[in-house]
PDB file of N, CA and C in Angstrom:
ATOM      1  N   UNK A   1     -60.771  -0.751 -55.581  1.00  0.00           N
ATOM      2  CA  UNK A   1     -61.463   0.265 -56.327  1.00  0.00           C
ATOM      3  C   UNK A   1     -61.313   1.637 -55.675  1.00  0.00           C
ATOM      4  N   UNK A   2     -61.398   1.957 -54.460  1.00  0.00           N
ATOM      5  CA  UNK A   2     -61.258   2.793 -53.834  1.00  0.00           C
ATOM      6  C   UNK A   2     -60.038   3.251 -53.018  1.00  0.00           C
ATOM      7  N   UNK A   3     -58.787   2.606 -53.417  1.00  0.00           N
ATOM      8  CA  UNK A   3     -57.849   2.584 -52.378  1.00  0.00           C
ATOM      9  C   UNK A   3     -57.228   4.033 -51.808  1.00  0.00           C
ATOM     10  N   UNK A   4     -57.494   4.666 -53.147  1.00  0.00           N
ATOM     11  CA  UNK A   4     -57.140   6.343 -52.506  1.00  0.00           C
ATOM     12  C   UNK A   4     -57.988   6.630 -51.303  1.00  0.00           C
ATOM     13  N   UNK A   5     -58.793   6.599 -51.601  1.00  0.00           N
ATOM     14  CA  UNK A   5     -60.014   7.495 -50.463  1.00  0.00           C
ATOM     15  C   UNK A   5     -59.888   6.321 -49.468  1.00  0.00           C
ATOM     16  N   UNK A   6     -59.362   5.058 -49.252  1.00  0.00           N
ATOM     17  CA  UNK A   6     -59.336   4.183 -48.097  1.00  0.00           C
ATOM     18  C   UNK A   6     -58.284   4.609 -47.351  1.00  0.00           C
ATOM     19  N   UNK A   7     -57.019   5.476 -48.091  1.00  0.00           N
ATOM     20  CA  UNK A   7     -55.855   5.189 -46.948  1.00  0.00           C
ATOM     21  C   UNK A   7     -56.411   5.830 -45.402  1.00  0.00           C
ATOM     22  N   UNK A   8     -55.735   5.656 -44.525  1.00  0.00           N
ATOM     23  CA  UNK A   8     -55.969   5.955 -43.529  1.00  0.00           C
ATOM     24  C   UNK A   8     -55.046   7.391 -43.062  1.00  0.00           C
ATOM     25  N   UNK A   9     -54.034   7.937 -43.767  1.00  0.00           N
ATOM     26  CA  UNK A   9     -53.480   9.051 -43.020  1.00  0.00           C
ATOM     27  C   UNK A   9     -54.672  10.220 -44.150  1.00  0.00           C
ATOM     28  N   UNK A  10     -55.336   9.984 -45.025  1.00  0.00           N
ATOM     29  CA  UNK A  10     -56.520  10.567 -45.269  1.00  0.00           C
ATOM     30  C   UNK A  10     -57.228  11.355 -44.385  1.00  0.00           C
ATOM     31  N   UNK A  11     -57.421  12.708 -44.623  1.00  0.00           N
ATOM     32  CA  UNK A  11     -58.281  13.627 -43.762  1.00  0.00           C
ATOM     33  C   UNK A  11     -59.364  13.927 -44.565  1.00  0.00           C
ATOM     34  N   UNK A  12     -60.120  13.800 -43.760  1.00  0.00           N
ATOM     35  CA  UNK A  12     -62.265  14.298 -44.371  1.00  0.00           C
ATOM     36  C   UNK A  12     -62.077  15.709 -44.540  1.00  0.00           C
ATOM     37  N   UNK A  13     -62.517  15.922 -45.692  1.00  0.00           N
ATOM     38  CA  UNK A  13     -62.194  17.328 -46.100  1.00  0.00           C
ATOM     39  C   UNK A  13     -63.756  17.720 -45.744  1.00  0.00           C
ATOM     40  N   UNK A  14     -64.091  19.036 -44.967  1.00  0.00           N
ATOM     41  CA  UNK A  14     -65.702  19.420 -45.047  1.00  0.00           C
ATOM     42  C   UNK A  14     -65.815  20.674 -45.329  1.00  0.00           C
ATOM     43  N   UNK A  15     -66.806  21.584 -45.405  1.00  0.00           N
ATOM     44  CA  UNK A  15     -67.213  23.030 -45.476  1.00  0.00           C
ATOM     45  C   UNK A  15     -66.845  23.830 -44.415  1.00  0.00           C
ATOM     46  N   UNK A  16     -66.551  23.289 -43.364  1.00  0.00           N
ATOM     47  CA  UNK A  16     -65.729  24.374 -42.094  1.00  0.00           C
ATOM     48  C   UNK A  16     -64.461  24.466 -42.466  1.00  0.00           C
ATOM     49  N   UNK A  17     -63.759  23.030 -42.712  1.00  0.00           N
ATOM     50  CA  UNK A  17     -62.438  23.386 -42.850  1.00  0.00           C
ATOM     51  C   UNK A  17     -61.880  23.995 -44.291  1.00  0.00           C
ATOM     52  N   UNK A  18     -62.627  24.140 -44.904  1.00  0.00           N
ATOM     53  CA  UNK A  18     -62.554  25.111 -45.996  1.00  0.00           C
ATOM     54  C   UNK A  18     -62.657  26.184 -45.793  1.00  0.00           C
ATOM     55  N   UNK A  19     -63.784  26.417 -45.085  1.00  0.00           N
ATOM     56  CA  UNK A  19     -64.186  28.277 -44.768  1.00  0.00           C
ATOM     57  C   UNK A  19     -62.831  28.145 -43.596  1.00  0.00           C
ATOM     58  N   UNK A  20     -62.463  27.864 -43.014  1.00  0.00           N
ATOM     59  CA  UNK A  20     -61.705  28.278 -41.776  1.00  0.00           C
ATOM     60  C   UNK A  20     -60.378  28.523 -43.079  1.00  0.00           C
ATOM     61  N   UNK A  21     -60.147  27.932 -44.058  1.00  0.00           N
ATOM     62  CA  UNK A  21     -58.567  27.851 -44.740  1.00  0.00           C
ATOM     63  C   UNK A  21     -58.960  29.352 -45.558  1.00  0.00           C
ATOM     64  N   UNK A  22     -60.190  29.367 -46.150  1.00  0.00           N
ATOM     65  CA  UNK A  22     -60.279  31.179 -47.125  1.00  0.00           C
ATOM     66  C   UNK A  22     -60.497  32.210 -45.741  1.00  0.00           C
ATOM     67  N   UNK A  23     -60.894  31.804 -44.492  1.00  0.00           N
ATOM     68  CA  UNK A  23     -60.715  33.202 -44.150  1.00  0.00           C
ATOM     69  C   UNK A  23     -59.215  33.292 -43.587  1.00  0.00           C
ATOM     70  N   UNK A  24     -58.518  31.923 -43.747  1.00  0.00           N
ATOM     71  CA  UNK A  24     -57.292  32.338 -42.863  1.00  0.00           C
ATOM     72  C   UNK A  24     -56.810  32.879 -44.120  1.00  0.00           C
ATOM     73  N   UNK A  25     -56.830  32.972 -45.348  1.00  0.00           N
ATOM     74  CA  UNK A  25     -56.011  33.268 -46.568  1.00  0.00           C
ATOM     75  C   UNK A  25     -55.777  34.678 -46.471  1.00  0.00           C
ATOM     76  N   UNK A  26     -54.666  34.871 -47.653  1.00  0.00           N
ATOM     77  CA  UNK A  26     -53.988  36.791 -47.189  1.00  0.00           C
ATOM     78  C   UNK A  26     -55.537  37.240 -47.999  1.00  0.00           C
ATOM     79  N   UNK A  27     -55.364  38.843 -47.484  1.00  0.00           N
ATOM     80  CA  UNK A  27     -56.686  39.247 -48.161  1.00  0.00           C
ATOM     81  C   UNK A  27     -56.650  39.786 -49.367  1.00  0.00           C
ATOM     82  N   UNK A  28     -55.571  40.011 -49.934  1.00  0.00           N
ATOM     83  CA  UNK A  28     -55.250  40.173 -51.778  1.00  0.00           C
ATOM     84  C   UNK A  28     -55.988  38.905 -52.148  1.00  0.00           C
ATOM     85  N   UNK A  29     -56.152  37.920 -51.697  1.00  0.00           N
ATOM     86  CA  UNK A  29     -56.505  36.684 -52.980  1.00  0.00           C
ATOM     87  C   UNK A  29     -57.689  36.991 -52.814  1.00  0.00           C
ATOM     88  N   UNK A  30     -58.157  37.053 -51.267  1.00  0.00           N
ATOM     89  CA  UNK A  30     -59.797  36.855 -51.092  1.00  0.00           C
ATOM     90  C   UNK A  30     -60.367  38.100 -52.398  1.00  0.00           C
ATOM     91  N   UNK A  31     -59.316  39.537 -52.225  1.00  0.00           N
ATOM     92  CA  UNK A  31     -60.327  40.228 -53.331  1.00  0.00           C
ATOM     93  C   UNK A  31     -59.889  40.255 -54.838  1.00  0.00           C
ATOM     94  N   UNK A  32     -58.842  39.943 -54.427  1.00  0.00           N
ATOM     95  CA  UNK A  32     -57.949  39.193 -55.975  1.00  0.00           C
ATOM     96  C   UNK A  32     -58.792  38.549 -56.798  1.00  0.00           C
ATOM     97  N   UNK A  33     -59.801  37.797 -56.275  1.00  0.00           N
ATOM     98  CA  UNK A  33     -60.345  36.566 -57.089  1.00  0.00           C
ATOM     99  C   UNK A  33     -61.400  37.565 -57.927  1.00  0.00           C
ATOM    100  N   UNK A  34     -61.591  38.368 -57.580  1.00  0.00           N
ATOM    101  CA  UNK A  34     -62.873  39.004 -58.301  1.00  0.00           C
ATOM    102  C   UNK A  34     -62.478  40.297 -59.203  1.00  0.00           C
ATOM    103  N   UNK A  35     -60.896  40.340 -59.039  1.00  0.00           N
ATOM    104  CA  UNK A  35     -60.626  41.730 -60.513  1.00  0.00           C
ATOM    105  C   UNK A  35     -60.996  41.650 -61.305  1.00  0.00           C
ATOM    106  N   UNK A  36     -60.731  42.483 -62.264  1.00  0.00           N
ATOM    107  CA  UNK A  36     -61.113  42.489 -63.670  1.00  0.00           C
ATOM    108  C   UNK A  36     -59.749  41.870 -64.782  1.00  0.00           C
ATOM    109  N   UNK A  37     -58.894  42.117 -63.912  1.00  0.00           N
ATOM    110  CA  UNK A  37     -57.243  41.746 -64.757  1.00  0.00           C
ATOM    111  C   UNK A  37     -57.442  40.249 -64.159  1.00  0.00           C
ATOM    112  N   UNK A  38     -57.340  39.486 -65.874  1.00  0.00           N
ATOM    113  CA  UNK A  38     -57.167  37.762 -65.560  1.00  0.00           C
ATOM    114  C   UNK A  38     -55.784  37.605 -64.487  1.00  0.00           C
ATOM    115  N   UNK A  39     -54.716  37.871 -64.758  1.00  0.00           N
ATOM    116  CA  UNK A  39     -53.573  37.458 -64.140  1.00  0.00           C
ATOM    117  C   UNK A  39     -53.621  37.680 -62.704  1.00  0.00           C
ATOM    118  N   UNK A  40     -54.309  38.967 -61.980  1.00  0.00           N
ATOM    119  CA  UNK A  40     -54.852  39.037 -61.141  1.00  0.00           C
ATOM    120  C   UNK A  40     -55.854  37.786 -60.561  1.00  0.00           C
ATOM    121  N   UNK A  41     -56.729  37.321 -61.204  1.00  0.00           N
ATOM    122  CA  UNK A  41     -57.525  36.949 -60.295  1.00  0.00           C
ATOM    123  C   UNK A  41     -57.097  35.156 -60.816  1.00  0.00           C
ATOM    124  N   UNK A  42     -56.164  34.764 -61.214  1.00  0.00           N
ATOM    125  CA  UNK A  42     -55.599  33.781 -61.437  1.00  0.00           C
ATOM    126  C   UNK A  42     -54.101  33.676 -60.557  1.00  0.00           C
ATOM    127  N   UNK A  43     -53.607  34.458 -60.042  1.00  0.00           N
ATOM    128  CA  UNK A  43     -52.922  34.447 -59.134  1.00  0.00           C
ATOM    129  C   UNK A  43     -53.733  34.211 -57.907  1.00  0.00           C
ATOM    130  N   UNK A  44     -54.825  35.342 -57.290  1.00  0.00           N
ATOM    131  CA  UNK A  44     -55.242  34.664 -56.532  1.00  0.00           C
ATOM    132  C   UNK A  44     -55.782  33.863 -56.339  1.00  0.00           C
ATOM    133  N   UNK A  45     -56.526  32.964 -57.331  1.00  0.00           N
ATOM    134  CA  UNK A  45     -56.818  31.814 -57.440  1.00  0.00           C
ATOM    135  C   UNK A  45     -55.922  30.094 -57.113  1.00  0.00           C
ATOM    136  N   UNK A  46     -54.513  30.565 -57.551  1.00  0.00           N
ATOM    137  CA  UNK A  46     -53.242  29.838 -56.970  1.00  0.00           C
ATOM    138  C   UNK A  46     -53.715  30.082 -55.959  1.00  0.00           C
ATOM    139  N   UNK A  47     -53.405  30.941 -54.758  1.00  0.00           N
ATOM    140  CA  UNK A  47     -52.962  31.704 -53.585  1.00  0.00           C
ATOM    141  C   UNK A  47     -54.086  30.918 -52.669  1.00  0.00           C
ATOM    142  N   UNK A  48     -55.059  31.136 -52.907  1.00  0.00           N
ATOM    143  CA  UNK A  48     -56.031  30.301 -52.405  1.00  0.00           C
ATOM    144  C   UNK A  48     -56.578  29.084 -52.662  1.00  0.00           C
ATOM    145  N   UNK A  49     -56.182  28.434 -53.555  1.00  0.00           N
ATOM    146  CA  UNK A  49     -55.777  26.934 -53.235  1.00  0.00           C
ATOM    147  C   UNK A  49     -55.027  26.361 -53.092  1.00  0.00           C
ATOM    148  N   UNK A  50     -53.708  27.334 -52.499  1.00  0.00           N
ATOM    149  CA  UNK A  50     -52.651  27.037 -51.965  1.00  0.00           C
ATOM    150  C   UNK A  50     -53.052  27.091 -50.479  1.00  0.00           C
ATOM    151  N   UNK A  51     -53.803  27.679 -50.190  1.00  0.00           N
ATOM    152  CA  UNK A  51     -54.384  27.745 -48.638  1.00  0.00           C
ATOM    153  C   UNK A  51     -55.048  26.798 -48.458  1.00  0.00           C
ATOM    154  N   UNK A  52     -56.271  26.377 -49.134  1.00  0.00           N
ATOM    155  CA  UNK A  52     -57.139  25.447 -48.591  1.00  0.00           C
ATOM    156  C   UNK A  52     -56.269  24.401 -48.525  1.00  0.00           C
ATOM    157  N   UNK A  53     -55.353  23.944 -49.161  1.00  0.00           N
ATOM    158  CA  UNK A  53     -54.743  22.508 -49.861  1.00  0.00           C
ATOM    159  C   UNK A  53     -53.819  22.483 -48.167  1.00  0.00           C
ATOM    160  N   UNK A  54     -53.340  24.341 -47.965  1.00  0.00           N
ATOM    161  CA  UNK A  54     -52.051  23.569 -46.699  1.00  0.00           C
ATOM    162  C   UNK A  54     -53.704  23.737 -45.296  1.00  0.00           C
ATOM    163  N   UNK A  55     -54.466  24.085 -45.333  1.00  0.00           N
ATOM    164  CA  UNK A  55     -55.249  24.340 -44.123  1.00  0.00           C
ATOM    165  C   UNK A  55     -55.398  22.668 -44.369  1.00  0.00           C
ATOM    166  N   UNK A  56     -56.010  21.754 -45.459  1.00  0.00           N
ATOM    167  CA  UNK A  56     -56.591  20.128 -45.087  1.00  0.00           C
ATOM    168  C   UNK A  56     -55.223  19.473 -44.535  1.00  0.00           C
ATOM    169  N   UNK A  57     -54.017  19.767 -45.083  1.00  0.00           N
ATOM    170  CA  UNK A  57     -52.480  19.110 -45.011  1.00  0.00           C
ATOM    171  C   UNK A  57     -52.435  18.806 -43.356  1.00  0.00           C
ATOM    172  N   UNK A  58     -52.842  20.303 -42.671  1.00  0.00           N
ATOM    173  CA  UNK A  58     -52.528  20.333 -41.377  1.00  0.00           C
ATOM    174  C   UNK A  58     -53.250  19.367 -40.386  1.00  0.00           C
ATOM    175  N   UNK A  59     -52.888  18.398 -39.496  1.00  0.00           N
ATOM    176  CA  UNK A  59     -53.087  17.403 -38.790  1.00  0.00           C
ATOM    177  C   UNK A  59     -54.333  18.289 -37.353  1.00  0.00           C
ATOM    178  N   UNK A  60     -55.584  17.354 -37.782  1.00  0.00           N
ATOM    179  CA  UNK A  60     -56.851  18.230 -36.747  1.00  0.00           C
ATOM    180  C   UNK A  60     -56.658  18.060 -35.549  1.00  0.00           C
ATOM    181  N   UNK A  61     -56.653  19.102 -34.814  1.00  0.00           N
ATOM    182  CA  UNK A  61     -56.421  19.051 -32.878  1.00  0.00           C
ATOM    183  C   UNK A  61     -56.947  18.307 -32.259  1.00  0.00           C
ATOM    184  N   UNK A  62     -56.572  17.380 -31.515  1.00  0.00           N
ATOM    185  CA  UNK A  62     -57.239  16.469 -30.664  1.00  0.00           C
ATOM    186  C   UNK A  62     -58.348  17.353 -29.332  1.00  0.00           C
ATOM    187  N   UNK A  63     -58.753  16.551 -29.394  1.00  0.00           N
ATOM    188  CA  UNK A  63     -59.326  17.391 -27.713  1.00  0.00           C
ATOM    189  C   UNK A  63     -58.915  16.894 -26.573  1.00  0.00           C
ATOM    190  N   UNK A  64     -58.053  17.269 -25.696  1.00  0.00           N
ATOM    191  CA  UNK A  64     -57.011  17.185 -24.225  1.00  0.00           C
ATOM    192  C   UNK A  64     -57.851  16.146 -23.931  1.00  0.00           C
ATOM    193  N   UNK A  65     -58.849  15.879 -23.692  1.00  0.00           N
ATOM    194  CA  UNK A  65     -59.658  15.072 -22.980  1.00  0.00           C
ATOM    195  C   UNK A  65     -59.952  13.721 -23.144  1.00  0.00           C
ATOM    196  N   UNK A  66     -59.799  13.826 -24.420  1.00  0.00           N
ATOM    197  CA  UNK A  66     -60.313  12.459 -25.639  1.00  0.00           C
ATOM    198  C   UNK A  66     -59.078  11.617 -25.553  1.00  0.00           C
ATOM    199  N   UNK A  67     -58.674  10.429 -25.447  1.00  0.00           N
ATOM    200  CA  UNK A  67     -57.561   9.864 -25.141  1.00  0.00           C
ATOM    201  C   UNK A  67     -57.871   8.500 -27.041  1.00  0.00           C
ATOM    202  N   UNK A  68     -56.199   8.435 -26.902  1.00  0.00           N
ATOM    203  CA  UNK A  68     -56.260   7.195 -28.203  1.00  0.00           C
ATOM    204  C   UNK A  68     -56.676   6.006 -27.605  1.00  0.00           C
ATOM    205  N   UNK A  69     -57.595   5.395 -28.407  1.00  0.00           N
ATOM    206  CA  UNK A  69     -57.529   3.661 -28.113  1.00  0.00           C
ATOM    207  C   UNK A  69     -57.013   2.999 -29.438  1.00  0.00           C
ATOM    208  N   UNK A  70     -56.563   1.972 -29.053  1.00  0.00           N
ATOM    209  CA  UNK A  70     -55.896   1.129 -30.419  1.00  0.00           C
ATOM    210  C   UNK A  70     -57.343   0.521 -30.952  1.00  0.00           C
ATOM    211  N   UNK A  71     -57.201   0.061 -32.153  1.00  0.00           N
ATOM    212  CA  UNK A  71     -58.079  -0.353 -32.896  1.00  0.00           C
ATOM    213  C   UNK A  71     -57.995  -2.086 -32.574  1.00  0.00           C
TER     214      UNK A  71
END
């Protein structure tokens, strides 16, 4: 029933790593999104969920310290 959300190369998407992907975004979209011209703020609307989508893509930093154990 759930097999999407089971795989395991699956990343937890949360509210930091969202805010961390719109502020890394260019800053035309951030004010893009709020013109008055549709094509405008539908471009940046692409633009920035083209960001959030590659900010979750990207594999989260381990911490130097934290070592793997096998399961």
């Amino acid at each position: 029933m759930f097999r999407l959300c089971s795989n395991i190369g699956m990343h937890r998407i949360d509210k930091t790593t969202i805010a961390q992907a719109l502020l890394n975004a260019p800053g035309w979209a951030r004010v893009g999104i709020s013109d008055p011209k549709p094509w405008l703020r539908e471009d940046a609307a692409e633009e920035l969920a083209f960001t959030i989508l590659h900010g979750i893509d990207l594999p989260d930093p381990q911490d130097a310290r934290q070592s793997d154990m096998p399961l």
